[in-house]
Protein backbone atom coordinates (compact mmCIF):
# COMPACT_ATOMS: atom_id res chain seq x y z
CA UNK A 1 -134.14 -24.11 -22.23
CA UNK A 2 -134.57 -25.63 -18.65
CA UNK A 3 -132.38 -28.71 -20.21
CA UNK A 4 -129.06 -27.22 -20.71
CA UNK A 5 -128.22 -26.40 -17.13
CA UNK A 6 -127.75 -29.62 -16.58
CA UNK A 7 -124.59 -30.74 -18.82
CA UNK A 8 -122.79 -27.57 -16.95
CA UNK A 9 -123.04 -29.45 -13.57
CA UNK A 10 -121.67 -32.80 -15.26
CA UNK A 11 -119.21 -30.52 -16.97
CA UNK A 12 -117.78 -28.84 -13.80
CA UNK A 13 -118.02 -32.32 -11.87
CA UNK A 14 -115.32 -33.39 -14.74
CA UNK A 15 -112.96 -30.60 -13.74
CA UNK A 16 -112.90 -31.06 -9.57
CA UNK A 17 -110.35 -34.18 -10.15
CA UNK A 18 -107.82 -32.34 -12.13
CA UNK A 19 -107.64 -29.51 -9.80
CA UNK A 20 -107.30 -31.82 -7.10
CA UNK A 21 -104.45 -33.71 -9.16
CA UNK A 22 -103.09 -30.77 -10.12
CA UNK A 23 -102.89 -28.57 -6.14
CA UNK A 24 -105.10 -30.55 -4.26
CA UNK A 25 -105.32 -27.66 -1.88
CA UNK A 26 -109.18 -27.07 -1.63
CA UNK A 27 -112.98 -28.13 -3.07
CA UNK A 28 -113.76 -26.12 -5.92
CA UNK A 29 -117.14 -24.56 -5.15
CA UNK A 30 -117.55 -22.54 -8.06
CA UNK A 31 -120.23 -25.15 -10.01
CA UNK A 32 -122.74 -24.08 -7.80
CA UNK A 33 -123.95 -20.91 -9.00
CA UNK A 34 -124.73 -21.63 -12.76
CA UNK A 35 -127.81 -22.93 -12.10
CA UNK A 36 -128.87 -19.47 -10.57
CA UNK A 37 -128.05 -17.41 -13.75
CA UNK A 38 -129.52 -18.58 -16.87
CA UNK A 39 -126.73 -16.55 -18.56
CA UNK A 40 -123.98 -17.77 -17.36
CA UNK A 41 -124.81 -20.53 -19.56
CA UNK A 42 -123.08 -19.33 -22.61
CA UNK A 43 -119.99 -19.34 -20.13
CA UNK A 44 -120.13 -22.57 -18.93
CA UNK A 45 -120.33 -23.76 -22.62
CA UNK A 46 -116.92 -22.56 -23.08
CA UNK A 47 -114.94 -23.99 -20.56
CA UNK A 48 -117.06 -27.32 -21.26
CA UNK A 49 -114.50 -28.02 -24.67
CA UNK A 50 -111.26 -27.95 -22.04
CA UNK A 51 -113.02 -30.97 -19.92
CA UNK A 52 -113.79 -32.27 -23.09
CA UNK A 53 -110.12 -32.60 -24.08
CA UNK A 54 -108.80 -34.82 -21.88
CA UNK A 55 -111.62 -37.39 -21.09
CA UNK A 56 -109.08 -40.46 -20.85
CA UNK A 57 -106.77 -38.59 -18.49
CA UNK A 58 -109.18 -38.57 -14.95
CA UNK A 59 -111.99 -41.52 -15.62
CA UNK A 60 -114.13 -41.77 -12.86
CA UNK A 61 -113.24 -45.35 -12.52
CA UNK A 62 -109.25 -45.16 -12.52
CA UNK A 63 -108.64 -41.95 -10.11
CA UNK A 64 -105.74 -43.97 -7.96
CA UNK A 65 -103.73 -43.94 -11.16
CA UNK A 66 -103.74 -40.37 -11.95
CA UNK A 67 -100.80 -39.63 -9.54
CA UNK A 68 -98.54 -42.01 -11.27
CA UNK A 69 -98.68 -40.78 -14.09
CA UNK A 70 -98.40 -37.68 -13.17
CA UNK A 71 -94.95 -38.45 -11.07
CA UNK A 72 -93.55 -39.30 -14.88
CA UNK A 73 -94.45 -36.18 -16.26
CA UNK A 74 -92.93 -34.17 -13.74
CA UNK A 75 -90.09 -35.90 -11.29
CA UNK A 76 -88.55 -34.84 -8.11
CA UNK A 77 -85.52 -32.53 -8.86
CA UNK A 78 -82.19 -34.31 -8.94
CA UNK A 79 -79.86 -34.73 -6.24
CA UNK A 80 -76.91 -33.10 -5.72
CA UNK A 81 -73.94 -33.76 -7.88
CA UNK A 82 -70.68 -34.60 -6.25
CA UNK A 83 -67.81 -32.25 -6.38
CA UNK A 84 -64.95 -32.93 -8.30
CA UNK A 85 -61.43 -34.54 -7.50
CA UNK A 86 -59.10 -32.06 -5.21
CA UNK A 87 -56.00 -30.89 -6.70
CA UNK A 88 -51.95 -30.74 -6.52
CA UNK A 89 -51.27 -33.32 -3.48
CA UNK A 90 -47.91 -33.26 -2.50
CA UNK A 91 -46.02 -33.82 0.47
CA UNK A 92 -45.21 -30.75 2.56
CA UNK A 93 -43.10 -32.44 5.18
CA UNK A 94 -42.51 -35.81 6.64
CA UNK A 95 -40.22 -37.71 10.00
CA UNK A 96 -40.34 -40.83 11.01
CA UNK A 97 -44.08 -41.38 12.34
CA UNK A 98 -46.05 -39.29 10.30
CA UNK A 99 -46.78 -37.28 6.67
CA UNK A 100 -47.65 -33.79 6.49
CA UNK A 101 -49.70 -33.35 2.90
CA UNK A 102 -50.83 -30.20 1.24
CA UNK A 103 -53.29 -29.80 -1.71
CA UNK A 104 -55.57 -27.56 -3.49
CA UNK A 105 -59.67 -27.07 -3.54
CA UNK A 106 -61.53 -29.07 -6.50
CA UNK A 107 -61.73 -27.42 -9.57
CA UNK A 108 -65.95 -27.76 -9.53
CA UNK A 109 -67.61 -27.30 -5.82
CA UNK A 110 -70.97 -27.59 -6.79
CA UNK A 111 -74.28 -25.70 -5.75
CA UNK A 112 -74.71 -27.68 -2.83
CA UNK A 113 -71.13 -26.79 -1.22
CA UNK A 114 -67.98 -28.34 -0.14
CA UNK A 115 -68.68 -30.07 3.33
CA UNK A 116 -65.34 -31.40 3.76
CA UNK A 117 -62.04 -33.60 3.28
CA UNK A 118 -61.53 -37.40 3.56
CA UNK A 119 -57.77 -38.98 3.97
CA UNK A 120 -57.45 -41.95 3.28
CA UNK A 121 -54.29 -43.96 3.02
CA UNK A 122 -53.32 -48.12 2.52
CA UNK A 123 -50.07 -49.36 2.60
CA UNK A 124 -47.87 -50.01 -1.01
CA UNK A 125 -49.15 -53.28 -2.59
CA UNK A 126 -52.34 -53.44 -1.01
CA UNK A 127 -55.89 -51.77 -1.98
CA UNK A 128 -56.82 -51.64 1.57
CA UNK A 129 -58.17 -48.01 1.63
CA UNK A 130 -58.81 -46.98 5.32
CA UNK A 131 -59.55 -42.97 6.13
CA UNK A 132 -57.42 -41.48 8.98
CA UNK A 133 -60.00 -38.73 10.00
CA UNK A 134 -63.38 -39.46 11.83
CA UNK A 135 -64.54 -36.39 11.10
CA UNK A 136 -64.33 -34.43 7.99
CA UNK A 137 -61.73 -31.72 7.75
CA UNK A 138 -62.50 -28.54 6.40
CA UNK A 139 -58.14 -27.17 5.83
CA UNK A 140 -56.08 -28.06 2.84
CA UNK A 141 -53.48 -29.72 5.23
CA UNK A 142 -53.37 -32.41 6.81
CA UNK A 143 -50.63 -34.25 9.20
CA UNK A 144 -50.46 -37.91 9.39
CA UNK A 145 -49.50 -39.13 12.23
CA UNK A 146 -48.79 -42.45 14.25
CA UNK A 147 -47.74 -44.49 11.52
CA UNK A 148 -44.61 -46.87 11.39
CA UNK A 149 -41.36 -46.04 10.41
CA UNK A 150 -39.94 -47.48 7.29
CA UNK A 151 -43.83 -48.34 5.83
CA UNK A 152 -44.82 -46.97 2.22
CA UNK A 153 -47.95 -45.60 2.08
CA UNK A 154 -50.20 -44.75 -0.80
CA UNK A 155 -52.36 -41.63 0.01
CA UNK A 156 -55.44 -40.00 -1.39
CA UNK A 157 -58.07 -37.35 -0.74
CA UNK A 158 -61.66 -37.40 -1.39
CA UNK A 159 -64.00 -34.09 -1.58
CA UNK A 160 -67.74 -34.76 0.40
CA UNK A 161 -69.88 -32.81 -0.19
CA UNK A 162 -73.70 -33.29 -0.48
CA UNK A 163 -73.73 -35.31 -3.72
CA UNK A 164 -71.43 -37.74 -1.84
CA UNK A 165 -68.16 -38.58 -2.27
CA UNK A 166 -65.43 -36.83 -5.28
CA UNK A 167 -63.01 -38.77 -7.10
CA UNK A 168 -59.53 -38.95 -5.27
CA UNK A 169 -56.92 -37.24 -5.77
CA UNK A 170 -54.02 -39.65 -4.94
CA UNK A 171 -50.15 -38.94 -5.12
CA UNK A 172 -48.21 -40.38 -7.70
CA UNK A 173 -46.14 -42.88 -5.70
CA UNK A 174 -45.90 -44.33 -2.41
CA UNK A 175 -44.18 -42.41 0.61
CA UNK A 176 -41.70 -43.65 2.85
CA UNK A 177 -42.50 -42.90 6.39
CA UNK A 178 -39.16 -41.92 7.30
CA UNK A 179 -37.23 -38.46 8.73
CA UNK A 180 -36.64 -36.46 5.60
CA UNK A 181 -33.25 -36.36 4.20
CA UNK A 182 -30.86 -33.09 3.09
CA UNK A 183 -28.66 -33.68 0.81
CA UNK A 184 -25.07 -34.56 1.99
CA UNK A 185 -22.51 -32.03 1.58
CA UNK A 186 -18.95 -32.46 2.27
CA UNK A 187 -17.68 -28.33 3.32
CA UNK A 188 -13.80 -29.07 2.62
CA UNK A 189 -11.72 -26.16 4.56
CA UNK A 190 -10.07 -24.33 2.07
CA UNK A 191 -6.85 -24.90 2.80
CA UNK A 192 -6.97 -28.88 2.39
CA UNK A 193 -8.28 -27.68 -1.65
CA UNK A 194 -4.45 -27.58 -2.47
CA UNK A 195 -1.84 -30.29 -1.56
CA UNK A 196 -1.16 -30.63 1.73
CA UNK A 197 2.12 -30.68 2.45
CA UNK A 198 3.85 -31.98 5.98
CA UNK A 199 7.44 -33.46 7.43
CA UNK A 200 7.50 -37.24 7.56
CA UNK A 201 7.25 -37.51 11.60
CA UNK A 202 4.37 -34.80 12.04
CA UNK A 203 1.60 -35.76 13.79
CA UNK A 204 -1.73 -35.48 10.64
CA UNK A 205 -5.06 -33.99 12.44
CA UNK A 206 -7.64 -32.77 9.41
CA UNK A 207 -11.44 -31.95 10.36
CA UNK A 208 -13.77 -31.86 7.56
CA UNK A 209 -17.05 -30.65 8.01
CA UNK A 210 -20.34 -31.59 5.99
CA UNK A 211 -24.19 -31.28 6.77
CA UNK A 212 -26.82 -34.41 5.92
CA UNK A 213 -30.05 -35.01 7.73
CA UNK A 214 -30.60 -37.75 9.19
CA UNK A 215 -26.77 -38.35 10.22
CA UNK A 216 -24.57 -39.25 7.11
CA UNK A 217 -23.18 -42.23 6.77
CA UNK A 218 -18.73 -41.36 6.39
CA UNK A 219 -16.39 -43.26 4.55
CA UNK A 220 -12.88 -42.65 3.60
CA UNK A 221 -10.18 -44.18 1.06
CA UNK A 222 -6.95 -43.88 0.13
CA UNK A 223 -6.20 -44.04 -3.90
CA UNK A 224 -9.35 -45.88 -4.10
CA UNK A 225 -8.38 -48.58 -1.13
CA UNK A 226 -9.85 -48.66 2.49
CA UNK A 227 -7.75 -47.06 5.16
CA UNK A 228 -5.54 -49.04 6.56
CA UNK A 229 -6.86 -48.27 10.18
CA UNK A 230 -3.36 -49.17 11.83
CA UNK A 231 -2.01 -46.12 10.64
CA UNK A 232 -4.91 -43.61 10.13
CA UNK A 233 -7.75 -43.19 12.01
CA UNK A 234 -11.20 -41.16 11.54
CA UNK A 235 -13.49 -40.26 14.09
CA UNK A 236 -16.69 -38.87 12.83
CA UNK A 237 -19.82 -37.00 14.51
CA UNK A 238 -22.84 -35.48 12.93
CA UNK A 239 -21.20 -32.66 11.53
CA UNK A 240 -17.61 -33.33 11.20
CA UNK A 241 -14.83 -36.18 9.98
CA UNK A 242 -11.44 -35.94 11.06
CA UNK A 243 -8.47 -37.78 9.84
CA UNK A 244 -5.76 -38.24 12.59
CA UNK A 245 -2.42 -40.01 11.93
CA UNK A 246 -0.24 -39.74 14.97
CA UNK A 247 3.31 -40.56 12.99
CA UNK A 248 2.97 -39.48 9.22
CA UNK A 249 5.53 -41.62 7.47
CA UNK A 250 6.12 -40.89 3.44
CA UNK A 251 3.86 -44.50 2.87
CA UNK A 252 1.08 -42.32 3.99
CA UNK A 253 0.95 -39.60 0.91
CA UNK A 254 -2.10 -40.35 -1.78
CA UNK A 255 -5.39 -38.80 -2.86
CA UNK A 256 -7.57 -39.14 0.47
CA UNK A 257 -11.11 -39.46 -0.41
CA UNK A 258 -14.57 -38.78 1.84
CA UNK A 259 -17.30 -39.72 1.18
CA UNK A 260 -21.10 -38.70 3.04
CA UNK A 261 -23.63 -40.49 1.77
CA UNK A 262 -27.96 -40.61 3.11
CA UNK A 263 -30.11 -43.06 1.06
CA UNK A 264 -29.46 -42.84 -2.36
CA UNK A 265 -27.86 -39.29 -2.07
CA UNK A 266 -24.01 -38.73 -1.87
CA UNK A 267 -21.63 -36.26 -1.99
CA UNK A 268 -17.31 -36.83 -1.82
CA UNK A 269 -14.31 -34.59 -1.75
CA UNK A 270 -10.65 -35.04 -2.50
CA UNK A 271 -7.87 -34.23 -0.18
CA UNK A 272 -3.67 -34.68 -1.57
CA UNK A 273 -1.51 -35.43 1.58
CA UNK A 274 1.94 -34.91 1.18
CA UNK A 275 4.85 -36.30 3.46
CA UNK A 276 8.12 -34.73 3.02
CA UNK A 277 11.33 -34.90 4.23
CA UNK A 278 14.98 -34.14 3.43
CA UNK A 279 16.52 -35.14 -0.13
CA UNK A 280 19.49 -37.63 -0.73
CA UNK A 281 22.58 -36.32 -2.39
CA UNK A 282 22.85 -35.80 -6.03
CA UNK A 283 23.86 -39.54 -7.66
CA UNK A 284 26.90 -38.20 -9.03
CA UNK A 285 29.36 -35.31 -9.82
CA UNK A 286 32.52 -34.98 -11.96
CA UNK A 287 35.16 -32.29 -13.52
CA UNK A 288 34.35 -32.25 -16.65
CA UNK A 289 37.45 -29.85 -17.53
CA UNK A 290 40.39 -27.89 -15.63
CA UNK A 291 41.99 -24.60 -17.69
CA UNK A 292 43.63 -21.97 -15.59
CA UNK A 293 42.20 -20.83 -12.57
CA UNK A 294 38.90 -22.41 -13.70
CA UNK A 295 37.38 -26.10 -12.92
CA UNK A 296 33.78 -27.10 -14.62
CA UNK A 297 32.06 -29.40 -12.49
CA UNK A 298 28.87 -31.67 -13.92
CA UNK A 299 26.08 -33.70 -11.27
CA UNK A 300 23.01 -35.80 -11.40
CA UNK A 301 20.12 -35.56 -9.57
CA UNK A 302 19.86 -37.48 -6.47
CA UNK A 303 17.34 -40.45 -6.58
CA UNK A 304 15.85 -39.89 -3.87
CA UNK A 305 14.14 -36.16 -3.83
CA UNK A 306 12.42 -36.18 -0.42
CA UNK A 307 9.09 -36.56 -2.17
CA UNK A 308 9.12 -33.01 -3.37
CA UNK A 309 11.20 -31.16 -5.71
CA UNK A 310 14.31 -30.49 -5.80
CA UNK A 311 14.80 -26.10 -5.92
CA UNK A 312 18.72 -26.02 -5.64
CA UNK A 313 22.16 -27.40 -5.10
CA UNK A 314 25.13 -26.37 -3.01
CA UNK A 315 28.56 -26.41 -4.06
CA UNK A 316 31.85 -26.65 -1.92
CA UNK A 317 35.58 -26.70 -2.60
CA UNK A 318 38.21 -27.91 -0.28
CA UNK A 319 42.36 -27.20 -0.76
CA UNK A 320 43.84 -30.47 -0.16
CA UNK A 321 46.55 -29.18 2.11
CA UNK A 322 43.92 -27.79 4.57
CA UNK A 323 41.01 -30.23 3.65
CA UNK A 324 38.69 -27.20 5.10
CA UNK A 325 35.32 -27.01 3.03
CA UNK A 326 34.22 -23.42 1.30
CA UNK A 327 30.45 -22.69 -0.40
CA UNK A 328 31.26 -21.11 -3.80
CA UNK A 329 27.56 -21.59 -5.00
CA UNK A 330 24.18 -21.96 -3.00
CA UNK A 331 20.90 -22.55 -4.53
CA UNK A 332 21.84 -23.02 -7.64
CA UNK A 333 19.35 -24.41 -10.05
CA UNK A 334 21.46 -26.14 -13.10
CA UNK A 335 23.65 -29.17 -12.98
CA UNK A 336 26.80 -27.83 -14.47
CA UNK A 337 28.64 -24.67 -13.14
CA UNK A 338 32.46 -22.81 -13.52
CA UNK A 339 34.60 -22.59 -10.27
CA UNK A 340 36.57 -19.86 -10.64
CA UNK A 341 39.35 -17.76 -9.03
CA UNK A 342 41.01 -20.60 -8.16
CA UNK A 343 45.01 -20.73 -6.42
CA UNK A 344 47.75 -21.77 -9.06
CA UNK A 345 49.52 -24.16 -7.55
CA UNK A 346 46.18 -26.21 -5.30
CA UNK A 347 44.43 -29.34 -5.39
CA UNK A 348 40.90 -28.95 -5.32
CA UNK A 349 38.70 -31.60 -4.40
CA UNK A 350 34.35 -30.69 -4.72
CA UNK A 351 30.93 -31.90 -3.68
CA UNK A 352 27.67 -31.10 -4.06
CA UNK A 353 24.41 -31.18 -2.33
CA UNK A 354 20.75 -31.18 -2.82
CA UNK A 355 17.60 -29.31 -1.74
CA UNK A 356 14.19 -29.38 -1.50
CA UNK A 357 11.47 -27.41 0.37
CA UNK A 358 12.49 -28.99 3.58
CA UNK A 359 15.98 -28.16 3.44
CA UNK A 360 19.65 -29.48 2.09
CA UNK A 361 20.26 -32.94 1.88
CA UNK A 362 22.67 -34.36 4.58
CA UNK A 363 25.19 -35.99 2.58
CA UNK A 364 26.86 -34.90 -0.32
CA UNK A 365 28.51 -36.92 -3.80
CA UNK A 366 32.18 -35.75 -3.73
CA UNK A 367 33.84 -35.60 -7.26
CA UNK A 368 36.08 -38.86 -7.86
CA UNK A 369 38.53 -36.74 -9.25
CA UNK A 370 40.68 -33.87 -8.12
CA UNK A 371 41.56 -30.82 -10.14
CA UNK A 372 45.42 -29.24 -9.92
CA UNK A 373 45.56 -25.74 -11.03
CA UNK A 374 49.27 -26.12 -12.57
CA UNK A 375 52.06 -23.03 -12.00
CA UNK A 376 53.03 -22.44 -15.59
CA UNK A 377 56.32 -20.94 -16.73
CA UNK A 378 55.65 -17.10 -17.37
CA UNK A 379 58.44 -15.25 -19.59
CA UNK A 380 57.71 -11.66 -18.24
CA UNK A 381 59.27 -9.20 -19.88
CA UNK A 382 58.76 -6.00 -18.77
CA UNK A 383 57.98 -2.71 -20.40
CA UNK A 384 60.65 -0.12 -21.11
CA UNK A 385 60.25 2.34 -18.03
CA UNK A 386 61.58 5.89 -18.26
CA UNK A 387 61.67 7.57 -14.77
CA UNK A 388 59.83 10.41 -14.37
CA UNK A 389 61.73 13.99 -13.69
CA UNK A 390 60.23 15.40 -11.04
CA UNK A 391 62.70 18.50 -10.17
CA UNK A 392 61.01 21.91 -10.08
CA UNK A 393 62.11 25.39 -9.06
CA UNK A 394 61.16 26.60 -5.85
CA UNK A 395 57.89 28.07 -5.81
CA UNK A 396 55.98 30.08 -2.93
CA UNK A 397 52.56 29.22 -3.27
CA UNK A 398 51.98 31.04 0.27
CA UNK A 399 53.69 34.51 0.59
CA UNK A 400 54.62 36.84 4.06
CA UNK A 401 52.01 39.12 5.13
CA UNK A 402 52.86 42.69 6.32
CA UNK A 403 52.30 42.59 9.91
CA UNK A 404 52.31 44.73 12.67
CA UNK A 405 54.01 43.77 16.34
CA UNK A 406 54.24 45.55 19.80
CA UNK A 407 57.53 45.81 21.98
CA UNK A 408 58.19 42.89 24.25
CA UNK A 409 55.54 40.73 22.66
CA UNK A 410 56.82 37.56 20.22
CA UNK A 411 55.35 37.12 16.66
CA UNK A 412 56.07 34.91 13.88
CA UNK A 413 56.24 35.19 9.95
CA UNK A 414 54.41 32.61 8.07
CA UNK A 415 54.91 31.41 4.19
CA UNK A 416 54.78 27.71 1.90
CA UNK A 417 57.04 26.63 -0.53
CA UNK A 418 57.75 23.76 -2.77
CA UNK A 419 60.21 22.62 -5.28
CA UNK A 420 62.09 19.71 -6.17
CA UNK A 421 65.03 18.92 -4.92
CA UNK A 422 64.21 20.44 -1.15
CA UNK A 423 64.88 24.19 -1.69
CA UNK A 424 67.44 25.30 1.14
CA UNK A 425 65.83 28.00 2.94
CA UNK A 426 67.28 31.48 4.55
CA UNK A 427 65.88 34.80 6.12
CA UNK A 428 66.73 37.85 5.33
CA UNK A 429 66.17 41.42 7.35
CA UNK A 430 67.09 44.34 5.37
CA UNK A 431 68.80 42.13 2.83
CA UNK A 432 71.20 40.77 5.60
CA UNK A 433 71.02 37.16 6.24
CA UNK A 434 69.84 36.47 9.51
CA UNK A 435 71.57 33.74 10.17
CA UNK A 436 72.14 31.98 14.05
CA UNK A 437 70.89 34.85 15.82
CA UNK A 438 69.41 33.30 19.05
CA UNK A 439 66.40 36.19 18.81
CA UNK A 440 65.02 34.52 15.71
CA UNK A 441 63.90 30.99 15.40
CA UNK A 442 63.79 29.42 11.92
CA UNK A 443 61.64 26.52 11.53
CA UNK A 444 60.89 24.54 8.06
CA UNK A 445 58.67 21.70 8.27
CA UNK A 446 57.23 20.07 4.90
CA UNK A 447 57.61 23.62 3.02
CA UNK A 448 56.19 25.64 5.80
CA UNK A 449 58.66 27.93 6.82
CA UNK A 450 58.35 30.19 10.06
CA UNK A 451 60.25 32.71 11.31
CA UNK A 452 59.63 33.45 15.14
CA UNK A 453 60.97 37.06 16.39
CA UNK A 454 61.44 36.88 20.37
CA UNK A 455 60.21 40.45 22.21
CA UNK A 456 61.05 42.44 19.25
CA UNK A 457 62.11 46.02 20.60
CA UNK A 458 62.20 49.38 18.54
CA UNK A 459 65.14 48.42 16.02
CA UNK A 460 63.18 44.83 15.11
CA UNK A 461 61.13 46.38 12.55
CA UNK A 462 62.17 46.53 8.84
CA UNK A 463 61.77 45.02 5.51
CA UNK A 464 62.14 40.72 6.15
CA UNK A 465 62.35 38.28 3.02
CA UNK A 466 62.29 34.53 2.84
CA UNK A 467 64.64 32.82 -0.17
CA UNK A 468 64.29 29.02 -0.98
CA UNK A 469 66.79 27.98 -3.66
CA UNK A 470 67.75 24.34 -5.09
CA UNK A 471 69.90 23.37 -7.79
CA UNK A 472 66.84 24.38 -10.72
CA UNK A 473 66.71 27.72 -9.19
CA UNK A 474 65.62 30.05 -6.03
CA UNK A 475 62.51 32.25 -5.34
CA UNK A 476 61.93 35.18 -2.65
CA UNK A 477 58.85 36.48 -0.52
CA UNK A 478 58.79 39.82 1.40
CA UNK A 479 56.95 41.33 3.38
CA UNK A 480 57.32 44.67 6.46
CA UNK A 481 57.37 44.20 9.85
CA UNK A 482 56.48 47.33 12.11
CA UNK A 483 57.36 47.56 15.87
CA UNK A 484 55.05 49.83 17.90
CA UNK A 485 55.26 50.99 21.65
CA UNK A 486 52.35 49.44 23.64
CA UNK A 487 49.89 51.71 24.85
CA UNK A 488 49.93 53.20 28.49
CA UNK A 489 46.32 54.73 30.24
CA UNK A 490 48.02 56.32 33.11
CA UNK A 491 50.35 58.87 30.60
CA UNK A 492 47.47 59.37 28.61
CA UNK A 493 45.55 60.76 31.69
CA UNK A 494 48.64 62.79 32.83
């Protein structure tokens, strides 16, 4: 029995080096007391098969190679893993000495973090990668700056993080370093979008605007030919071309073009001057045909229109004996027409002229010929005429009015009558004829007949009748005539 304690002591010996392999924080003592209880044996007998296991693993002799091994069987963590490649790099802006870029976070960050943001950037044709930034930056934008106008530059970002450095994320092509450009636009006024139309002398002064950044580069042409600079001029500034011609002349109608162009952008518009001016007379005119009082006349149009259309002609006779010039037709739009109402007996001479917009040609084509409007003979035989037979009666168609007259005061009897021959007319006072009695005055004066009574007195009144008689008969009027005293206040007081 005293025996067995022994192998316990060899057996926790065995385990000290693993414990020290495995923590190696502190001695073990716990050995010691076994050989104090001689029942603790039975426990020390089963941890004994444990040591017993792995024998070859801690030798006495090889304990410096224990912690090699052990480093295979469990290694230090890894390091951190990079992030990954940042995303959509573009260009946000750019001028002429620096690049303003823009892009998005990587997809993958990583547990360790994102610490920052490399640039880096090597000019087109070249791999020589050099980062702008000293430091790292932490935005998603970045400027560029003091580089040299007109270089190309390949650029790329790199994510740092930890794990070191991501894969870049790199534009597609190479920037040029250079002010960026807006589109050209030519901003033609509205009015130059139809023809333009002006007199040949007028002084030509068109401003076009457009917009372009940097300045545009302005060209013009004439139906596809430079400018002939003797004649038309063009000043241009950065926002505005404008086409002067001090004299227009007709030479200098055509399709105008402009053009505003910034590197490989372009934009052109179309302009149609016009020059006008006043047409030449119709090539020729002619009678065609002469027939009573009527002449037809036939013309050409001029040759020369003015450089515009022709709206109308103007047509003018002239009488040979006074040689004076009439319009009979003005604006007239075909190139045949009738003169009519013409004098039998004249020679008629014509001419025509021409119009356009501008106005009515100054010459005129005269016909070659003159037209005579003949007197022909004219066998006139007149109707049959029966003369109409007027004669009539008499007839009052005003009678005498009853009246009533005061002593010493004048008054007159009125009446009408017609009739054919002129009746003969006579008064009458109680069926006497009147007659030349200075006290009445008989006047008849285109069938009015009066009968003036001077001052009647008390033996004026009676019964008076006009009679008007001619050789198809005779009519009367009547009519009473009464006399009365006038009226006295001071014998009606009395």
């Amino acid at each position: 029995m005293p025996a067995k304690p022994a192998p316990i002591k060899k057996a926790a010996k065995k385990e000290l080096p693993e414990k020290k392999v495995e923590k190696a924080p502190e001695p073990a003592p716990e050995p010691e007391p076994a050989p104090v209880e001689p029942e603790a044996a039975p426990a020390a007998v089963e941890e004994a098969p444990p040591a017993e296991e792995a024998p070859a693993e801690t030798p006495a002799e090889g304990a410096a190679e224990a912690p090699a091994e052990v480093v295979v069987e469990a290694p230090p963590p890894p390091p951190p893993e990079p992030t990954s490649a940042p995303l959509d790099l573009f260009i946000e802006d750019k001028n002429d000495t620096s690049v303003s870029i823009i892009w998005s976070q990587p997809e993958t960050v990583g547990d360790s973090g994102l610490d920052g943001y490399l640039i880096e950037v090597c000019k087109d044709g070249t791999e020589d990668w050099k980062a702008v930034n000293e430091e790292l930056h932490k935005s998603t934008r970045y400027a560029i700056k003091n580089q040299t106008t007109g270089d190309k530059l390949k650029i790329r970002v790199v994510a740092v993080n930890a794990g070191g450095r991501s894969a870049p994320g790199a534009l597609p092509e190479a920037v040029m370093v250079k002010e960026v450009a807006d589109r050209p636009k030519v901003r033609l006024p509205r009015f130059l979008r139809q023809r333009y139309v002006a007199n040949v002398g007028a002084k030509i002064n068109l401003t076009v605007p457009f917009t372009g950044k940097p300045k545009p580069v302005v060209t013009w042409t004439k139906d596809g030919q430079p400018l002939d600079t003797k004649r038309v001029q063009v000043r241009s500034t950065d926002r505005d071309s404008i086409l002067f011609i001090r004299v227009s002349v007709r030479e200098d109608s055509g399709v105008y073009e402009m053009c505003v162009k910034v590197d490989d952008f372009e934009d052109k518009a179309s302009l149609i001057l016009q020059i006008v001016e006043l047409p030449g007379a119709p090539a020729t005119a002619k009678i065609v045909d002469t027939w009573g009082f009527n002449v037809a006349l036939e013309w050409t149009p001029p040759v020369d229109s003015g450089n515009t259309d022709i709206i109308g002609y103007t047509i003018q006779k002239a009488d040979k004996k006074t040689g004076d010039w009439f319009t009979v037709l003005d604006h007239y739009h075909r190139m045949n027409a009738t003169i009519s109402d013409l004098v039998m007996g004249n020679i008629y001479k014509f001419r025509v002229f021409s119009e356009n917009k501008v106005g009515m040609s100054e010459d005129a084509v005269v016909t070659k010929g003159e037209a005579t409007i003949l007197k022909t003979d004219i066998d006139y035989k007149p109707l049959p005429f029966t003369e109409h037979d007027y004669s009539e009666p008499p007839k009052f168609t005003v009678s005498l009015a009853d009246r009533a007259a005061t002593v010493g005061y004048s008054t007159k009897l009125l009446c009408s009558v017609r009739g054919s021959p002129k009746p003969k007319i006579e008064w009458l006072k109680n069926q006497m004829i009147i007659g030349d009695d200075p006290k009445y005055r008989q006047i008849c004066v285109q069938g009015i007949c009066t009968l003036e009574i001077r001052k009647p007195g008390n033996y004026d009144g009676g019964v008076y009748m006009c009679r008007a008689k001619n050789s198809c008969g005779e009519a009367t009027v009547h009519c009473k005539l009464e006399v009365k005293q006038p009226i006295n206040p001071d014998a009606e007081k009395k």
